[in-house]
Protein backbone atom coordinates (compact mmCIF):
# COMPACT_ATOMS: atom_id res chain seq x y z
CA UNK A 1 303.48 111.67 -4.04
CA UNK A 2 303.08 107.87 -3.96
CA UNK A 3 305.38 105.48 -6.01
CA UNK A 4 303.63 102.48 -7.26
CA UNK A 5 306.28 99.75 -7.57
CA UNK A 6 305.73 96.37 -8.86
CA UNK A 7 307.27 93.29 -7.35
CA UNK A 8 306.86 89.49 -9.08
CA UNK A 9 308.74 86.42 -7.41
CA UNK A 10 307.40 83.32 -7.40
CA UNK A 11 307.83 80.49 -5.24
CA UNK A 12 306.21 76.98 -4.25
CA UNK A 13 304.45 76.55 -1.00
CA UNK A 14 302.15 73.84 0.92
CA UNK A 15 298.77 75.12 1.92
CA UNK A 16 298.79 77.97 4.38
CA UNK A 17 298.85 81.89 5.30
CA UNK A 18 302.32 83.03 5.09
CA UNK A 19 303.48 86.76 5.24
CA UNK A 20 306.75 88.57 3.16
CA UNK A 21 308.39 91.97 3.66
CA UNK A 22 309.63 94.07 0.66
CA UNK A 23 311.98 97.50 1.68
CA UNK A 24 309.85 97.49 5.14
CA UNK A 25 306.62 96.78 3.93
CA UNK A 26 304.97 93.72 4.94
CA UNK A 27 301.89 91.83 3.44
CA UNK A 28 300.30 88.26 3.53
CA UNK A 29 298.94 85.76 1.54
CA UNK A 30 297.80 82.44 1.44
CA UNK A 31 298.01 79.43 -0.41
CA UNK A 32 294.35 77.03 -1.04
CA UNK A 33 294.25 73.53 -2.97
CA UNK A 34 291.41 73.93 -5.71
CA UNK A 35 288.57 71.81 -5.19
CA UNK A 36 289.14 69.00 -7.40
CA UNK A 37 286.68 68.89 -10.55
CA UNK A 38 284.08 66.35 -9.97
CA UNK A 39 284.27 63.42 -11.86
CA UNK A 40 281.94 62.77 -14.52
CA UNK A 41 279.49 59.88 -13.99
CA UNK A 42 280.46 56.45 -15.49
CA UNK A 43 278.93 55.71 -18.66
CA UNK A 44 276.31 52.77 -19.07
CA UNK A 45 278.08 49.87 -18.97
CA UNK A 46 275.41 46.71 -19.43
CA UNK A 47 276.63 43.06 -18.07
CA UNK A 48 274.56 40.02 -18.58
CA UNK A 49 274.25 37.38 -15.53
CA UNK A 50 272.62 34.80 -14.48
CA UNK A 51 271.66 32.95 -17.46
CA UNK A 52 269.22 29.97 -16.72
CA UNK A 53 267.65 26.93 -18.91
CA UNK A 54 264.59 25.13 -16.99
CA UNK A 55 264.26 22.46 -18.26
CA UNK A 56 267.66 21.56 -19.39
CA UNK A 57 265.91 18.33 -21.01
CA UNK A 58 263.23 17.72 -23.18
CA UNK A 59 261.35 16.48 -25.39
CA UNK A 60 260.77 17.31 -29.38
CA UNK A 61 257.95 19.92 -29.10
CA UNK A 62 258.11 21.15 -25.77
CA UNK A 63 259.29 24.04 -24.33
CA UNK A 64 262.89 25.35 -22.29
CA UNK A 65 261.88 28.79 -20.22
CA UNK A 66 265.24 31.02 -20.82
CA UNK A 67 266.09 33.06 -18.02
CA UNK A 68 268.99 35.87 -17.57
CA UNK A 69 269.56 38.94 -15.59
CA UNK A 70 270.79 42.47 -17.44
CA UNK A 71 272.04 45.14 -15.13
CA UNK A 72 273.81 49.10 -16.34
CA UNK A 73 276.49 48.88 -13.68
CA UNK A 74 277.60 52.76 -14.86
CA UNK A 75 275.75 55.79 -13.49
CA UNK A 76 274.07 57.13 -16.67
CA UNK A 77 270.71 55.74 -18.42
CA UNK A 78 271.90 53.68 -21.35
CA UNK A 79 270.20 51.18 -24.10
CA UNK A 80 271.64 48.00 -24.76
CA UNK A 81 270.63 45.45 -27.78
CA UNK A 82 270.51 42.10 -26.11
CA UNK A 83 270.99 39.14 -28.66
CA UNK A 84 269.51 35.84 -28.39
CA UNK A 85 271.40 33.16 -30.12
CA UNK A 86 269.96 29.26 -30.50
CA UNK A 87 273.24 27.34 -31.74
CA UNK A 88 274.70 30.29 -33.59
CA UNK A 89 271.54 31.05 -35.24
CA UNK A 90 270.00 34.87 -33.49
CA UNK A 91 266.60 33.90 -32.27
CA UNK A 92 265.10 36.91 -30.63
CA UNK A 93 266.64 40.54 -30.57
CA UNK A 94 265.35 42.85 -27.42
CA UNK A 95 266.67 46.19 -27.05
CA UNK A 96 266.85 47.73 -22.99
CA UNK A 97 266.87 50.69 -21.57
CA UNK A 98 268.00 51.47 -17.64
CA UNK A 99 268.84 53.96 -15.28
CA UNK A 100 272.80 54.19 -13.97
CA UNK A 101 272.67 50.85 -11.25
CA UNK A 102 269.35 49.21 -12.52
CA UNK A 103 268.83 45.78 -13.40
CA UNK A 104 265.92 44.01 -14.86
CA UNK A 105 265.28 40.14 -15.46
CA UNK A 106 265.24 38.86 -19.40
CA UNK A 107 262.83 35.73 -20.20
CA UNK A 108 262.43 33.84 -23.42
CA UNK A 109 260.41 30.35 -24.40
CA UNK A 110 261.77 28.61 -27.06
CA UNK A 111 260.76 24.95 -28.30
CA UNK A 112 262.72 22.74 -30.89
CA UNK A 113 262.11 19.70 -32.43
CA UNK A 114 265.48 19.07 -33.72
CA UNK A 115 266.91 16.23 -31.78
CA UNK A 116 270.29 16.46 -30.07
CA UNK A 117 271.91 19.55 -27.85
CA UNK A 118 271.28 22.87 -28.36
CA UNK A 119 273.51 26.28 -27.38
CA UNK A 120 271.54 29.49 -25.99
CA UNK A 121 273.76 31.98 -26.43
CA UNK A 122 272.99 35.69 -24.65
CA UNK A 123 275.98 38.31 -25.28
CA UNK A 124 278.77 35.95 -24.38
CA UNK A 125 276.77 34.05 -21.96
CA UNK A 126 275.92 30.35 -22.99
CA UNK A 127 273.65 27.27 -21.33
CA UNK A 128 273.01 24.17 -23.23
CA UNK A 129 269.28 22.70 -23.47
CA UNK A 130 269.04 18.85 -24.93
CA UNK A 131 266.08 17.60 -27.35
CA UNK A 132 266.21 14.06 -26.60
CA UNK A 133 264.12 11.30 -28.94
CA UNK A 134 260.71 10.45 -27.28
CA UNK A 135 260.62 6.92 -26.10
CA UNK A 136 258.97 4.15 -28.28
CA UNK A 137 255.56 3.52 -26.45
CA UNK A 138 256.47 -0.21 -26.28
CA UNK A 139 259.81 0.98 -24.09
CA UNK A 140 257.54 2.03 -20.88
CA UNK A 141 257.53 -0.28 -18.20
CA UNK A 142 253.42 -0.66 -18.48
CA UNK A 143 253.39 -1.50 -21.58
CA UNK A 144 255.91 -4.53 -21.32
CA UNK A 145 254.06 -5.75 -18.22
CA UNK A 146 250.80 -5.98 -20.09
CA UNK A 147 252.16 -7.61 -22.98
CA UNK A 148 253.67 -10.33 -20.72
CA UNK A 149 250.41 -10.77 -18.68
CA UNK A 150 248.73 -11.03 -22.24
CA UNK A 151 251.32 -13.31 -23.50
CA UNK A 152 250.79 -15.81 -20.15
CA UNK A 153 246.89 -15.40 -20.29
CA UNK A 154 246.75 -16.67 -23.51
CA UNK A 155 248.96 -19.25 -23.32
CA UNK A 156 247.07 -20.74 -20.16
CA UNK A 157 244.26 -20.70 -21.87
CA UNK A 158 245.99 -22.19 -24.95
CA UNK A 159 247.06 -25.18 -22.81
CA UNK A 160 243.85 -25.54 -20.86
CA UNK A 161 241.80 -26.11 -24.49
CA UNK A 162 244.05 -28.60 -25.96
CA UNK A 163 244.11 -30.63 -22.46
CA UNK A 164 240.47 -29.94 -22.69
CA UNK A 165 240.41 -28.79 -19.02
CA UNK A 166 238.85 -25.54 -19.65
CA UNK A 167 235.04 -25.57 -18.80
CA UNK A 168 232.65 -24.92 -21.59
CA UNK A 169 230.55 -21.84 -21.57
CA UNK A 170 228.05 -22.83 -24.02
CA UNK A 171 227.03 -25.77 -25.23
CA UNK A 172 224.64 -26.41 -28.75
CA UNK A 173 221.48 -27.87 -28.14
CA UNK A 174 222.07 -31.71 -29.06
CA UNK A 175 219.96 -32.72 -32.34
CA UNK A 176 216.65 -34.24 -31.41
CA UNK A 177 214.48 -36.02 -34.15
């Protein structure tokens, strides 16, 4: 009968078909790179952008539109918690949620009436806004006009009555017996 005989060796090879012979016999065999495992999508990763103030200057009372862009620059859907600091202080928290390459636009209004410059602050990302004091009404260029057209009016007149110059509008009826 048959005789079963088994052979081991082992040896390193590049990819390819190669054949061996053992006491006559011959046989073949070949030699394949796996397929690499795919790699695993990138996780979320979130990055803030484009952080905008309009206007950068106001007034106490009115209002600064806040503008910034969020995008998930990974591959998988992920939620982010976006905080919204005025001078330290959080002001608004919004949490997002986008697809693997997404990006949306963020918008805030805010309004102070606290005098001086203020820091937005979005996850890293700062912009400064200023509240500056509202002008005395007597500081507009109008107003200062009038007052020195008022101010000459009246003195011409002024001067016109005590040279007696000035014609009279109405006179009394002179006393008749």
């Amino acid at each position: 009968g048959g005789m079963t005989v088994t052979v081991v060796f082992e040896l390193t090879r590049n990819e390819g078909t190669y054949t061996f012979e053992v006491d006559g016999l011959t046989g073949s065999f070949t030699v394949e790179t796996p397929e690499p495992e795919p790699e695993p999508p990138r996780p979320a990763e979130f990055v803030i952008s484009d952080l905008t103030l309009d206007p950068s200057e106001i007034e106490p009372g009115e209002t600064v539109q806040i503008s910034a862009k969020i995008a998930n620059i990974g591959e998988t859907t992920g939620t982010h918690t976006i905080e919204l600091k005025i001078d330290g202080n959080t002001f608004e928290t919004e949490t997002v949620t986008l697809p693997g390459g997404s990006e949306q636009r963020l918008a805030y209004t805010i309004s102070s009436e606290e005098e001086g410059t203020h820091t937005v602050n979005i996850d890293g990302l700062s912009e400064s806004f200023t509240v500056t004091e509202e002008p005395p009404f007597w500081t507009s260029p109008g107003f200062v006009t009038g007052i020195f057209v008022v101010i000459f009016a009246a003195a011409a007149l002024i001067y016109l009555l005590w040279k007696g110059k000035f014609p009279t509008i109405y006179t009394p009826p002179a006393n008749t017996p």
